[in-house]
N, C-alpha and C. Protein backbone atom coordinates (compact mmCIF):
# COMPACT_ATOMS: atom_id res chain seq x y z
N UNK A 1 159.76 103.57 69.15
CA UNK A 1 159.28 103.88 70.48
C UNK A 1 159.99 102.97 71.48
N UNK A 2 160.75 103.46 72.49
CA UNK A 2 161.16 102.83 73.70
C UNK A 2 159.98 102.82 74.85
N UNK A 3 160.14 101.52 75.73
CA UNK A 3 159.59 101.74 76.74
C UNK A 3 159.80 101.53 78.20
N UNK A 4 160.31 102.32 78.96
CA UNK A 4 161.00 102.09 79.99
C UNK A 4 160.52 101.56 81.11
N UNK A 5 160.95 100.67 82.18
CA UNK A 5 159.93 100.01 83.16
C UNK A 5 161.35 100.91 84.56
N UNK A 6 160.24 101.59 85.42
CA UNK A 6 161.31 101.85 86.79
C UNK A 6 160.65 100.93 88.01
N UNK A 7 161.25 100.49 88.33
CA UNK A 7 160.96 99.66 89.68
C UNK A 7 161.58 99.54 90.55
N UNK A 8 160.92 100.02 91.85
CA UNK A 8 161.93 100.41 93.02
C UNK A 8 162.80 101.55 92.58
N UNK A 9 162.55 102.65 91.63
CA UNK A 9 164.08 103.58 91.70
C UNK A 9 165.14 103.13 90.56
N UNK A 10 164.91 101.41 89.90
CA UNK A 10 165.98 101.00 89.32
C UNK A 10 164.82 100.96 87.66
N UNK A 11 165.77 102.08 86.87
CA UNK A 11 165.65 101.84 85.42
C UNK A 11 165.56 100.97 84.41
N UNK A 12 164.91 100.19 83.58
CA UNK A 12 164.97 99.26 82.67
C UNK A 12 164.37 99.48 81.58
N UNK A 13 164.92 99.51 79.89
CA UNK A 13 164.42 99.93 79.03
C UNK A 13 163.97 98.03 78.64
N UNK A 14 162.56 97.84 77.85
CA UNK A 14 161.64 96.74 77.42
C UNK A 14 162.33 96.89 76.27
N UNK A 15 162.46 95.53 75.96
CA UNK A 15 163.06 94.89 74.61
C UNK A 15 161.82 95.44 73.83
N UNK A 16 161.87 95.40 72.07
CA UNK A 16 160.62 95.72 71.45
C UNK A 16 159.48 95.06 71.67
N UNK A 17 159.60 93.35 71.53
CA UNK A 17 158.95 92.73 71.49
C UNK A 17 157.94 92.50 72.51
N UNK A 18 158.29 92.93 73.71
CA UNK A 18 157.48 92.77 75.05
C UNK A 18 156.60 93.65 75.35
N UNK A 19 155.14 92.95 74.92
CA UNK A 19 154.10 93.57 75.25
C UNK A 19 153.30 93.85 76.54
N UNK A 20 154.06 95.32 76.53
CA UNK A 20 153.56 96.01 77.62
C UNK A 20 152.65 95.76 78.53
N UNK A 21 151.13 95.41 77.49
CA UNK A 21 149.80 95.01 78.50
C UNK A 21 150.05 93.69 79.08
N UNK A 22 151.03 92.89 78.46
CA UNK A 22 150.74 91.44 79.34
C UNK A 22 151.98 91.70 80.57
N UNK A 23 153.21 92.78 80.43
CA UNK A 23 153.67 93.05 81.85
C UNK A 23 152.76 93.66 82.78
N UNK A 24 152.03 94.77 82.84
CA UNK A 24 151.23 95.30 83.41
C UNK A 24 150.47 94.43 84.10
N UNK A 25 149.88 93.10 83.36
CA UNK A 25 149.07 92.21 83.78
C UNK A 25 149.84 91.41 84.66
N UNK A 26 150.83 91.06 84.48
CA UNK A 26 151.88 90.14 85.25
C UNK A 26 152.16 90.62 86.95
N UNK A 27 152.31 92.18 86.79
CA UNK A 27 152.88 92.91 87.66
C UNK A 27 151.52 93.12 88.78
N UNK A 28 150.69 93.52 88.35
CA UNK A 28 148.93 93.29 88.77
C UNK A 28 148.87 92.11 89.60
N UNK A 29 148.88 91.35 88.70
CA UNK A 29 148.42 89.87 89.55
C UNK A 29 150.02 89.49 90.89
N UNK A 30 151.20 89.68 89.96
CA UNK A 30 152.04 89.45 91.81
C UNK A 30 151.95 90.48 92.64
N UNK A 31 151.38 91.57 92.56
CA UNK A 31 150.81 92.49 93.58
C UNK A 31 149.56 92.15 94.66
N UNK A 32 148.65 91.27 93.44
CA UNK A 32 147.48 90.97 94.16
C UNK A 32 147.93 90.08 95.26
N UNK A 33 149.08 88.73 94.59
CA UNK A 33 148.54 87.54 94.97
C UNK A 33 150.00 87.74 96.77
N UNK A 34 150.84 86.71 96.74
CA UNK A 34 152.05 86.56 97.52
C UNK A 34 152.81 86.85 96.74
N UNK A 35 154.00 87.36 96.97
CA UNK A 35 155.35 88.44 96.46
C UNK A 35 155.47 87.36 94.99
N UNK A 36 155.93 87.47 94.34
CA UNK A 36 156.55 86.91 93.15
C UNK A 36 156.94 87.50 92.31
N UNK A 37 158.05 86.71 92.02
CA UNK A 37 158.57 87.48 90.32
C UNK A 37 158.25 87.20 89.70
N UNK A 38 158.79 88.33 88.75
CA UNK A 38 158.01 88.67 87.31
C UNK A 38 158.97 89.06 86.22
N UNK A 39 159.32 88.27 85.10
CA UNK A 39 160.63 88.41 84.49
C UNK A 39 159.90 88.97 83.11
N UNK A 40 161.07 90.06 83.10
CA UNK A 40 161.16 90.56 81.72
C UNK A 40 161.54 90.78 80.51
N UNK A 41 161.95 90.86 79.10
CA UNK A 41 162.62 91.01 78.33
C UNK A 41 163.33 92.14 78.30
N UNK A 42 164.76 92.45 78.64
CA UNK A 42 165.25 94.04 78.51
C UNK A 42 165.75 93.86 77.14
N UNK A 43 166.27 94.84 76.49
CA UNK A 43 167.18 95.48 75.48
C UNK A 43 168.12 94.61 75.17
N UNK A 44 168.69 94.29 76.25
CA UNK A 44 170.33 93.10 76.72
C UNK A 44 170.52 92.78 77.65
N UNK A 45 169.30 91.99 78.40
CA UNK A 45 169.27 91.46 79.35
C UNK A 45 167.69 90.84 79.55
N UNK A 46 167.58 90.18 80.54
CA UNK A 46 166.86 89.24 81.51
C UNK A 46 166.67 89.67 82.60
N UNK A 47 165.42 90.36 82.92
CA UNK A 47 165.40 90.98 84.31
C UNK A 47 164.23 90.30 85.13
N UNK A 48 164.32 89.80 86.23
CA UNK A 48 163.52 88.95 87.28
C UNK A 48 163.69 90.04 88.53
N UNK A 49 162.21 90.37 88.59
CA UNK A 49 161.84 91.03 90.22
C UNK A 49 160.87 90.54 90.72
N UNK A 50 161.02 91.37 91.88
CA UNK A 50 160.43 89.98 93.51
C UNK A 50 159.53 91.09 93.37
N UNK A 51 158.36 91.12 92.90
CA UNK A 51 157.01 92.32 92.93
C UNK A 51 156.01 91.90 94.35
N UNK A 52 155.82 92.78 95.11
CA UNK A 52 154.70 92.61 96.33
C UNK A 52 154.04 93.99 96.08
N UNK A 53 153.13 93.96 96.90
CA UNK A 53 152.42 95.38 97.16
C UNK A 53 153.04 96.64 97.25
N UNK A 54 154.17 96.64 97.76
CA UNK A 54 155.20 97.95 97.96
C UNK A 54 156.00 98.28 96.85
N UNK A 55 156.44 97.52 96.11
CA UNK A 55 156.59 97.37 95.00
C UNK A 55 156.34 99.12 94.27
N UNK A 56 157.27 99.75 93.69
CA UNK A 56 156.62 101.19 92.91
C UNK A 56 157.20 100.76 91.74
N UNK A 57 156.39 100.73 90.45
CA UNK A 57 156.65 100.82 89.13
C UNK A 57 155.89 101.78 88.37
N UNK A 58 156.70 102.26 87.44
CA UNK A 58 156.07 103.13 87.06
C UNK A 58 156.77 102.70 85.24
N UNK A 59 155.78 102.89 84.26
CA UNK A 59 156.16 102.32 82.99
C UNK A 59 155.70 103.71 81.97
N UNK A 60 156.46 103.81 80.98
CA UNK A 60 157.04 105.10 80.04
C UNK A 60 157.12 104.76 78.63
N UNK A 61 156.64 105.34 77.68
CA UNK A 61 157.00 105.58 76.63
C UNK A 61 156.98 106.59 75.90
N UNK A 62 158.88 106.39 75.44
CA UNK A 62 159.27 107.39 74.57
C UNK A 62 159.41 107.39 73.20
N UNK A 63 158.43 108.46 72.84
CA UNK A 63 158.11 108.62 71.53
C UNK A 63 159.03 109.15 70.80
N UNK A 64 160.19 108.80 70.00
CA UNK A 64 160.61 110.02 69.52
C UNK A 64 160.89 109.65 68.03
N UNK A 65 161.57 110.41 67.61
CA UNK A 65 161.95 111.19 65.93
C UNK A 65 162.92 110.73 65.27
N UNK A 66 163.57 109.72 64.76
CA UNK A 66 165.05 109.69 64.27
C UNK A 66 165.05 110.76 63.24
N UNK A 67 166.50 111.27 63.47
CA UNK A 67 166.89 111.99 62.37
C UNK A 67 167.77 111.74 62.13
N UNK A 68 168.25 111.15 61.34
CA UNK A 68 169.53 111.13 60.36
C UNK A 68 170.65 112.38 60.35
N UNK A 69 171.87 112.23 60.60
CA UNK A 69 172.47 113.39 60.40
C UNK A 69 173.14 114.12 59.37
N UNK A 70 173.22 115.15 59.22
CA UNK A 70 173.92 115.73 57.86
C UNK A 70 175.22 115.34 58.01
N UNK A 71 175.67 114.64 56.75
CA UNK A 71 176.75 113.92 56.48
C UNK A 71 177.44 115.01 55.18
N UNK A 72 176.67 115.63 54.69
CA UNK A 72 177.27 116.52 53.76
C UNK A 72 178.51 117.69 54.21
N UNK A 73 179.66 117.48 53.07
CA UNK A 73 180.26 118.61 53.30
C UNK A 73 179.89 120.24 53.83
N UNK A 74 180.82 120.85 54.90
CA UNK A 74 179.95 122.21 54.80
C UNK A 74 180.26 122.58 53.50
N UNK A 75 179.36 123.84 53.19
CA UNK A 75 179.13 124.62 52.44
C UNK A 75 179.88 126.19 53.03
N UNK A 76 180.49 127.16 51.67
CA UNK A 76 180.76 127.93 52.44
C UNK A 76 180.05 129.07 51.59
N UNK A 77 180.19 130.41 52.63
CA UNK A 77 178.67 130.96 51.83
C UNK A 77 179.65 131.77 50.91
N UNK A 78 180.72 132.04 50.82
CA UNK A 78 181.46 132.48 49.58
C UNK A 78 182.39 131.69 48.42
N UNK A 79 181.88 130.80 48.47
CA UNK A 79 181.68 129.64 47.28
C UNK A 79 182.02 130.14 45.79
N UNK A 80 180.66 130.73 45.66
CA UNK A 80 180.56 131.51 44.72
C UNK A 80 181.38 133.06 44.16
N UNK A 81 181.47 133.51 44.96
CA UNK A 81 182.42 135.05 45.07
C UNK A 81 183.40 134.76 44.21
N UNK A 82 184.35 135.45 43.36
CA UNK A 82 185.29 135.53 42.63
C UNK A 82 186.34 136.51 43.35
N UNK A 83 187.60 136.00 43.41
CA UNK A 83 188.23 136.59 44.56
C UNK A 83 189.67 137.53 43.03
């Protein structure tokens, strides 16, 4: 599962480890209090934003499926046929 943080318009996918509820909480309280940043763990990077009231974030997670890909030779459907 990825989880993406947008703020202000600008995209950032959350490292695994960074638990979501304690950003949420982070982002909460520099909203409440005077502007402050609020630094995050990205993927491959270190991200620090200046969060105030105007501030738009909006946070995402994508659920998805790995699939492995077929690595096998094709097959052909006259394989078998005797020519």
């Amino acid at each position: 599962m990825w989880t993406q943080i947008e703020i202000d318009n600008r995209h950032y996918f959350l490292h695994a480890d960074q638990d979501v509820d304690i950003v949420k909480s982070m982002i909460e309280a520099a909203v409440v209090a005077a502007p402050a940043f609020v630094t995050l763990t990205g993927v491959e990077q270190t991200i620090s934003v200046l969060v105030q009231p105007t501030t738009r974030v909006v946070i995402a997670h994508d659920h998805y499926t790995h699939v492995e890909p077929d690595v096998s030779p094709p097959v052909s459907p006259y394989e078998d046929w005797e020519f």
